[in-house]
Protein backbone atom coordinates (compact mmCIF):
# COMPACT_ATOMS: atom_id res chain seq x y z
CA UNK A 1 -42.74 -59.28 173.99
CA UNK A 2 -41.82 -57.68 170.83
CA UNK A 3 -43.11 -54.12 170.50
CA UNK A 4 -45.23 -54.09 167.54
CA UNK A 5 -47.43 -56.70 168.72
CA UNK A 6 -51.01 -55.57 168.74
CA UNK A 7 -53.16 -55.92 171.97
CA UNK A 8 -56.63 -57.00 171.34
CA UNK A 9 -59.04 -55.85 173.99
CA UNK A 10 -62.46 -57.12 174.23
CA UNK A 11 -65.34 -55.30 176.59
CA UNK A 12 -68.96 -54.90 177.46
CA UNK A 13 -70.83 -53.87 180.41
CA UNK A 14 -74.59 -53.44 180.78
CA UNK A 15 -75.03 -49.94 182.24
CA UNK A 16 -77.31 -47.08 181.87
CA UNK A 17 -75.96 -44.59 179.40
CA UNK A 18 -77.11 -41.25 178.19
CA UNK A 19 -76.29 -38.46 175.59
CA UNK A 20 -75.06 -41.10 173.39
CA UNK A 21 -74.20 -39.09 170.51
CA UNK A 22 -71.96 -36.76 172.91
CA UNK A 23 -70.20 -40.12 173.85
CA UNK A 24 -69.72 -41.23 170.43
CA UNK A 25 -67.56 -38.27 169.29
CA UNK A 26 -65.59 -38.30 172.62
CA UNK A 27 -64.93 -41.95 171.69
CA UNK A 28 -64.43 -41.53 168.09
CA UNK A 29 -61.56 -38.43 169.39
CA UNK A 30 -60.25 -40.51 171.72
CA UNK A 31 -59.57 -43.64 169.97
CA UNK A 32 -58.34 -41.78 166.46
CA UNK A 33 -55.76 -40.19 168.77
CA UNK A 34 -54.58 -43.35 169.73
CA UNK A 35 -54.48 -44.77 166.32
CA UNK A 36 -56.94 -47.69 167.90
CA UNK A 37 -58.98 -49.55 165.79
CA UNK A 38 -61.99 -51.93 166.04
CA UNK A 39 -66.12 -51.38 166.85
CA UNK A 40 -67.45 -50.25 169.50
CA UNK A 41 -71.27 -50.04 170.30
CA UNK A 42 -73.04 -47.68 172.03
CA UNK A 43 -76.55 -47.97 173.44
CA UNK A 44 -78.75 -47.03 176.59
CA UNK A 45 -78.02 -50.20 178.06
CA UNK A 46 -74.66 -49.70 177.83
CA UNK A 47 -70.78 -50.83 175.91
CA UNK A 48 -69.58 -53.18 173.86
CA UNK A 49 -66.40 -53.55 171.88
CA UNK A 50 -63.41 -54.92 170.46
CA UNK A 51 -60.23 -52.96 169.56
CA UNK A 52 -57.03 -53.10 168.84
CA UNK A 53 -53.92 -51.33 169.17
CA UNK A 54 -50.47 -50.69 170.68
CA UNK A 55 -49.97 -51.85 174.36
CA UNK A 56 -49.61 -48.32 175.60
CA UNK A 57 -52.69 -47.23 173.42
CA UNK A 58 -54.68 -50.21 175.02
CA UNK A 59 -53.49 -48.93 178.51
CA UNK A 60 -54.50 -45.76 177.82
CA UNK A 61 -58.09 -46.71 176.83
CA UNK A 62 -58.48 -48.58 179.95
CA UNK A 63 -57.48 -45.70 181.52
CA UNK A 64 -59.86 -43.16 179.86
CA UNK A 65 -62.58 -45.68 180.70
CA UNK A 66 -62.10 -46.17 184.25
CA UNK A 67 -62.23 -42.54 184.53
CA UNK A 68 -65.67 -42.33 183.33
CA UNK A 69 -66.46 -44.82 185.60
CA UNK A 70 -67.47 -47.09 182.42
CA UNK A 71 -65.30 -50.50 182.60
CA UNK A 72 -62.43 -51.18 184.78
CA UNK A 73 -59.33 -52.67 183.43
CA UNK A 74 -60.31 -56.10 185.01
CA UNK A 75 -63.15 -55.86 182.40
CA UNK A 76 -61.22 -56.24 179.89
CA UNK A 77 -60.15 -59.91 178.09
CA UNK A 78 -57.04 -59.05 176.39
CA UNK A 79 -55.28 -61.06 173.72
CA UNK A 80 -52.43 -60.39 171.30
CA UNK A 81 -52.10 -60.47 167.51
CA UNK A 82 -48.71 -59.98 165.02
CA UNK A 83 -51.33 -58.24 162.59
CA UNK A 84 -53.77 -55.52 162.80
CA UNK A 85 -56.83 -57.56 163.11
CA UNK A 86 -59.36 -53.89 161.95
CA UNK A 87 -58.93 -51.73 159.65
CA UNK A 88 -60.57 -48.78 160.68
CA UNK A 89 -62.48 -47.67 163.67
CA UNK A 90 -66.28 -47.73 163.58
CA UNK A 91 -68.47 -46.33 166.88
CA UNK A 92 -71.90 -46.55 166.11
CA UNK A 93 -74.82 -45.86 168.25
CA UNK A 94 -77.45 -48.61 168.45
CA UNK A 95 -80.71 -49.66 170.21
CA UNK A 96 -79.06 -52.89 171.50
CA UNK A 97 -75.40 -53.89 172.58
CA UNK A 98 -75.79 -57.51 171.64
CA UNK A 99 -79.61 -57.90 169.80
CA UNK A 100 -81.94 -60.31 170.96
CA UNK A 101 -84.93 -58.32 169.71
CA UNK A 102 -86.66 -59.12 173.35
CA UNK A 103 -87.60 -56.63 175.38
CA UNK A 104 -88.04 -59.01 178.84
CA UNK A 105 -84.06 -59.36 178.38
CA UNK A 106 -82.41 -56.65 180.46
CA UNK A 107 -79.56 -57.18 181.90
CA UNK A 108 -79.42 -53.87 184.58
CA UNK A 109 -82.71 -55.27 186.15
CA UNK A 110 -82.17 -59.44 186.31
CA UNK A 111 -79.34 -61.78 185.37
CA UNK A 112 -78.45 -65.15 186.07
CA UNK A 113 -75.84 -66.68 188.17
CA UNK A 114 -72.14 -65.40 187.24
CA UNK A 115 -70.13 -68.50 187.44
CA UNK A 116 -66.07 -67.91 187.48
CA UNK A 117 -63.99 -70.01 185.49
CA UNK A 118 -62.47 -71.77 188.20
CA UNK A 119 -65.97 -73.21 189.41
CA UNK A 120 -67.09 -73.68 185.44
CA UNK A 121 -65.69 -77.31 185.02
CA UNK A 122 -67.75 -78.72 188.23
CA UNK A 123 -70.83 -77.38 187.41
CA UNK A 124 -70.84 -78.53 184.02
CA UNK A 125 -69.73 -81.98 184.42
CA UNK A 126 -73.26 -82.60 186.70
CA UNK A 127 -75.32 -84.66 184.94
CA UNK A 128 -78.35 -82.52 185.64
CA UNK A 129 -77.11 -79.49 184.03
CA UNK A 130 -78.52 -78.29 180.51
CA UNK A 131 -74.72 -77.02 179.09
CA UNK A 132 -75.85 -74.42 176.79
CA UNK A 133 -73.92 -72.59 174.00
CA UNK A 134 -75.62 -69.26 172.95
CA UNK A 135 -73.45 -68.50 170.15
CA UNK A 136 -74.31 -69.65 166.55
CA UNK A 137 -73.93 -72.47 164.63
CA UNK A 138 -70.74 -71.66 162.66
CA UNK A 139 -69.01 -70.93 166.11
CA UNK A 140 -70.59 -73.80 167.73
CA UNK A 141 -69.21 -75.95 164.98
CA UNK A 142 -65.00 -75.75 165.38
CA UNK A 143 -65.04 -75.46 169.36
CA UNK A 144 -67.21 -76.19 172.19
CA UNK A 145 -67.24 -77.09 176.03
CA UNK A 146 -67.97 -80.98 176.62
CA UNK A 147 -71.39 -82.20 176.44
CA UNK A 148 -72.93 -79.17 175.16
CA UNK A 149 -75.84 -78.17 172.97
CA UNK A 150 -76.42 -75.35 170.60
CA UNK A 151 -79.86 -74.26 169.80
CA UNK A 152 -79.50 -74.75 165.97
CA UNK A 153 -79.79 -70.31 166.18
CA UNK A 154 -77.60 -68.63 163.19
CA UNK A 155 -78.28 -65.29 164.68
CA UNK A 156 -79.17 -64.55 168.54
CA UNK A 157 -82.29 -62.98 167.45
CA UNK A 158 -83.09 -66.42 167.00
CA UNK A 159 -82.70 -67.24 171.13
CA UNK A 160 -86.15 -66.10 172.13
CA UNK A 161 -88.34 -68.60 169.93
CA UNK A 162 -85.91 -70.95 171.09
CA UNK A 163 -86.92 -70.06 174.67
CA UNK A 164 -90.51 -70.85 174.04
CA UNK A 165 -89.45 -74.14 172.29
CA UNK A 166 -87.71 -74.99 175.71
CA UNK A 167 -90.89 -74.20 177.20
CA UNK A 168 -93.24 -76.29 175.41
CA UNK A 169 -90.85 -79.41 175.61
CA UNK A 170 -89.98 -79.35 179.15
CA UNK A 171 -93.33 -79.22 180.23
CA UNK A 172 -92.56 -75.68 181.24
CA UNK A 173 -90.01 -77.01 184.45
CA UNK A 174 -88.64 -74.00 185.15
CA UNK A 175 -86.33 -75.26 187.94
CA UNK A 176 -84.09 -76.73 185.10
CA UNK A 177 -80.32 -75.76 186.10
CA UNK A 178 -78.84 -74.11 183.19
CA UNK A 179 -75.12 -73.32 182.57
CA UNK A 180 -75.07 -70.88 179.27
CA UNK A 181 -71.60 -69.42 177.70
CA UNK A 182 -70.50 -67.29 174.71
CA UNK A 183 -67.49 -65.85 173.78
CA UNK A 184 -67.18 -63.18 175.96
CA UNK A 185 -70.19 -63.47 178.42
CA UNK A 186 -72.16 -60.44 176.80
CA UNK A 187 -74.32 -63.19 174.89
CA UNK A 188 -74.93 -65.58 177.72
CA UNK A 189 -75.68 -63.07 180.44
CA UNK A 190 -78.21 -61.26 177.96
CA UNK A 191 -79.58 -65.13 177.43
CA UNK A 192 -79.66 -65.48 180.94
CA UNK A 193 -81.60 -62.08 181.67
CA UNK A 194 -84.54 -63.57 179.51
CA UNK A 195 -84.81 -66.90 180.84
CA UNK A 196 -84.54 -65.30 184.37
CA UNK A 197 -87.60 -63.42 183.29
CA UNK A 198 -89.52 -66.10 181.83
CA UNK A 199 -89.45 -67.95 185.10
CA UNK A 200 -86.68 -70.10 184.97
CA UNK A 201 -85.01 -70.12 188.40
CA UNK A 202 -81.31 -72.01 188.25
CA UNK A 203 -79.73 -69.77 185.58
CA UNK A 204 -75.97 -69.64 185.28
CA UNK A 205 -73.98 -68.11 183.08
CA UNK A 206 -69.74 -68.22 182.34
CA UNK A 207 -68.40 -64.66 183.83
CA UNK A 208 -66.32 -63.13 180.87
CA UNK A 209 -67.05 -65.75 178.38
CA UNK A 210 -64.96 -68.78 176.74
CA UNK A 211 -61.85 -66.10 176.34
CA UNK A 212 -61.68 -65.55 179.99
CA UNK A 213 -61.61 -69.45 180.69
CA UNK A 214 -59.22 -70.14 178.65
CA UNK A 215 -56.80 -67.07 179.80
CA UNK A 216 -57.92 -68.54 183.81
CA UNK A 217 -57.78 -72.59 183.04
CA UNK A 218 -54.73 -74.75 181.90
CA UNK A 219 -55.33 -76.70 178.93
CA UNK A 220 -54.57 -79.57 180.77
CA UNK A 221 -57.75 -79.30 183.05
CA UNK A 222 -59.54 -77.51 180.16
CA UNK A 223 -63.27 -79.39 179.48
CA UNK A 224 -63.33 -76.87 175.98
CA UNK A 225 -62.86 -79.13 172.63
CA UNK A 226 -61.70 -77.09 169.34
CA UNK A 227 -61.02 -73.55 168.81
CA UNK A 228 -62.76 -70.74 169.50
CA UNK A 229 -64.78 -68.41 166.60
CA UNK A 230 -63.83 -64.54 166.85
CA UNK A 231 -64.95 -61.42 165.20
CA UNK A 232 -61.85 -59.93 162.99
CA UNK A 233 -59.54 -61.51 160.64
CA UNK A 234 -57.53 -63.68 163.02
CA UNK A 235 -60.82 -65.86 162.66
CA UNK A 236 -60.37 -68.52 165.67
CA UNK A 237 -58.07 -68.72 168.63
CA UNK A 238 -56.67 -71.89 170.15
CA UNK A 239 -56.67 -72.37 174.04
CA UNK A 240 -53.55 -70.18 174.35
CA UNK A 241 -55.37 -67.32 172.89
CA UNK A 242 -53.60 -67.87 169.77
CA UNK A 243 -54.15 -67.71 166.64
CA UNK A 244 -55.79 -70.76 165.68
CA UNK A 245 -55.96 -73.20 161.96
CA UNK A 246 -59.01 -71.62 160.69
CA UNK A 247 -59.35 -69.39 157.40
CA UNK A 248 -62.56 -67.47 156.97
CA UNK A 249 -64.66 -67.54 153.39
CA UNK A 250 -65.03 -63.73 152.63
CA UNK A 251 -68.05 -64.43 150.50
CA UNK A 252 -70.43 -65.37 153.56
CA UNK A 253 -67.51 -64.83 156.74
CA UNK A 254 -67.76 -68.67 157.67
CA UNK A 255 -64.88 -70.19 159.34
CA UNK A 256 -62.95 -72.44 156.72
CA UNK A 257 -60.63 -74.95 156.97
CA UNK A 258 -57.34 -76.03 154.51
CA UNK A 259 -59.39 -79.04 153.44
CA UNK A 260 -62.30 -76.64 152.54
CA UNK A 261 -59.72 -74.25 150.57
CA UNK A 262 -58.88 -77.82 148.41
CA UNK A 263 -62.74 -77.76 147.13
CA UNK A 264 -63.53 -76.60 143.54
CA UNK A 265 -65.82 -74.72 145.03
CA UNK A 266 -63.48 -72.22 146.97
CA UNK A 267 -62.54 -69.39 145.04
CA UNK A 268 -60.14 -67.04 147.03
CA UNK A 269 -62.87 -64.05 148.32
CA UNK A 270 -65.59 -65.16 146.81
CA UNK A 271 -67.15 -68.24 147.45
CA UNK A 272 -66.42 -71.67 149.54
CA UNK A 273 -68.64 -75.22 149.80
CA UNK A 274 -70.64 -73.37 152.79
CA UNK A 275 -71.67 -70.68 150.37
CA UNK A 276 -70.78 -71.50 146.76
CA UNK A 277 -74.64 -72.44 145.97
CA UNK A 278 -76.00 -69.90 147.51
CA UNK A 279 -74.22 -67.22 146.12
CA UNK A 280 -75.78 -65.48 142.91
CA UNK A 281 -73.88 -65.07 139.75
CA UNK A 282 -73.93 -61.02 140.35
CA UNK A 283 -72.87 -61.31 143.70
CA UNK A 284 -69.90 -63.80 142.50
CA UNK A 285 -69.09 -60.51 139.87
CA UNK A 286 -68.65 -58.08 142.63
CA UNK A 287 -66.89 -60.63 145.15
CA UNK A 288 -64.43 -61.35 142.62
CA UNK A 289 -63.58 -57.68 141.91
CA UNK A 290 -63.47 -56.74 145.30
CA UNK A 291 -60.83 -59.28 145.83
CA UNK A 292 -58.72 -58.17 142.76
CA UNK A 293 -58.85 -54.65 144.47
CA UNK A 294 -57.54 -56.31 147.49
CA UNK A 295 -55.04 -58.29 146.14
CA UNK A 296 -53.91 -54.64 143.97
CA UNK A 297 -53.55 -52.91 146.93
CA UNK A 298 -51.29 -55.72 148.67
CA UNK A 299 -48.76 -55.47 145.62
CA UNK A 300 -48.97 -51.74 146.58
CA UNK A 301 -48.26 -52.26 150.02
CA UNK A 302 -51.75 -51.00 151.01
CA UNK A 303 -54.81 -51.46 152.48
CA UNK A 304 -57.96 -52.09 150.96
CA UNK A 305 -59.47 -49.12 152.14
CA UNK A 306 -56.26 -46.95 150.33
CA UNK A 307 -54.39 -46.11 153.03
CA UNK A 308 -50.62 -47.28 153.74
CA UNK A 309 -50.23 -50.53 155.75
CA UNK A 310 -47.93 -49.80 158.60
């Protein structure tokens, strides 16, 4: 492996936290030390991030957080990257890890079924299983597992009314077996935690998301069609945790593809056919000079944010 790779580590665990703010600077030392970048989100309920840095850096971070008794390294989902997918390192306290805006969703007092990836492909290949994907719509709509639905949410805010929808038009059967995933498992298992409280008894959830599955299951037994939507700028990986054929549309940060980029309605940074209508004539302005500062500080051999590009 050549050294200058970047390892990508994704985390979360729902845990009772205190003294946030104390945390946050410890963090924000910690990580700056390292020269790791990425987000990571503090709350009472506990962690969740994504970073990136060298492989001893990474190590060192699992390290720090075992010691606090936080995550263990088998938390982690790890993945590798030629670029540096952040470009600076945010840690921001908030009231919610992942927000569903429902306050019968906790995750520390009720969850659903963790299912590992080995034991994912039989249960969702029964026909009596609801396959549900709790991400959104732009994620659901370049990579999903067979047979699934998506709720038609564009923000998981949206899951709750959702809920009630499923409700209504099952005739409230709560016995429904339900087999939820997300990228990670943060989504799902706070999706699960909900439902669980609402009643519904056969809840099941993917343990460490679509990225653990496909790091566990070969392609060749794989039931997961597409790529898979991520957070930074490698935009989608492919089942070998690579990165995958999608571009991303920095006017509205939906996934794009090269036939999109062929529209008249792409314009590098501003605008693409998801967004071009919906994008006002001011907001077009500022798009296209942010992009020309962008593009000005790649002739430079910088970042956008002014500092050297190592």
């Amino acid at each position: 492996m050549k050294n200058n790779l970047f390892q990508i580590a994704a985390f979360y665990k729902f845990t009772a936290l205190s003294n946030l703010e104390d945390l946050q600077q410890i963090f924000h030392q910690f990580l700056s030390d390292h020269k790791i970048k990425g987000t990571i989100l503090l709350a009472t309920e506990g962690i969740n991030g994504t970073v990136a840095g060298s492989k001893i850096a990474i190590e060192e971070f699992q390290k720090f957080l075992d010691k606090k008794n936080l995550l263990s390294p088998s938390d982690f989902k790890v993945s590798i990257s030629e670029k540096a997918p952040f470009p600076r390192l945010k840690v921001k306290i908030k009231n919610e890890i992942v927000s569903i805006g429902n306050k019968l969703a906790n995750p520390q007092e009720i969850v659903g079924e963790y299912i590992q990836p080995k034991d994912w492909n039989n249960l969702i290949s029964q026909e009596d299983v609801l396959v549900l994907d709790t991400r959104n719509t732009y994620e659901y709509s370049i990579g999903t597992f067979k047979n699934s639905i998506q709720p038609q949410t564009t923000n998981f805010r949206e899951f709750p009314e959702w809920v009630e929808q499923l409700e209504s038009s099952n005739n409230n059967n709560k016995d429904q077996k339900i087999a939820m995933f997300c990228t990670g498992g943060i989504r799902c298992e706070k999706a699960s935690s909900l439902l669980k409280a609402k009643g519904f008894h056969n809840v099941h959830h993917l343990k460490g998301g679509i990225l653990s599955y496909m790091d566990q299951i070969d392609e060749s037994e794989s039931l997961w069609e597409g790529e898979c939507f991520v957070f930074d700028d490698r935009v989608a990986l492919n089942h070998k945790l690579e990165v995958g054929s999608f571009d991303m549309c920095h006017g509205c940060r939906m996934p794009i593809t090269e036939s999109d980029k062929l529209s008249q309605q792409f314009q590098k940074g501003i605008s693409c056919p998801n967004c071009y209508d919906q994008k006002t004539p001011e907001q077009k302005r500022r798009y296209a000079d942010r992009q020309k500062q962008i593009d000005l500080a790649k002739q430079r051999k910088e970042n956008y944010h002014g500092t050297k590009s190592s």
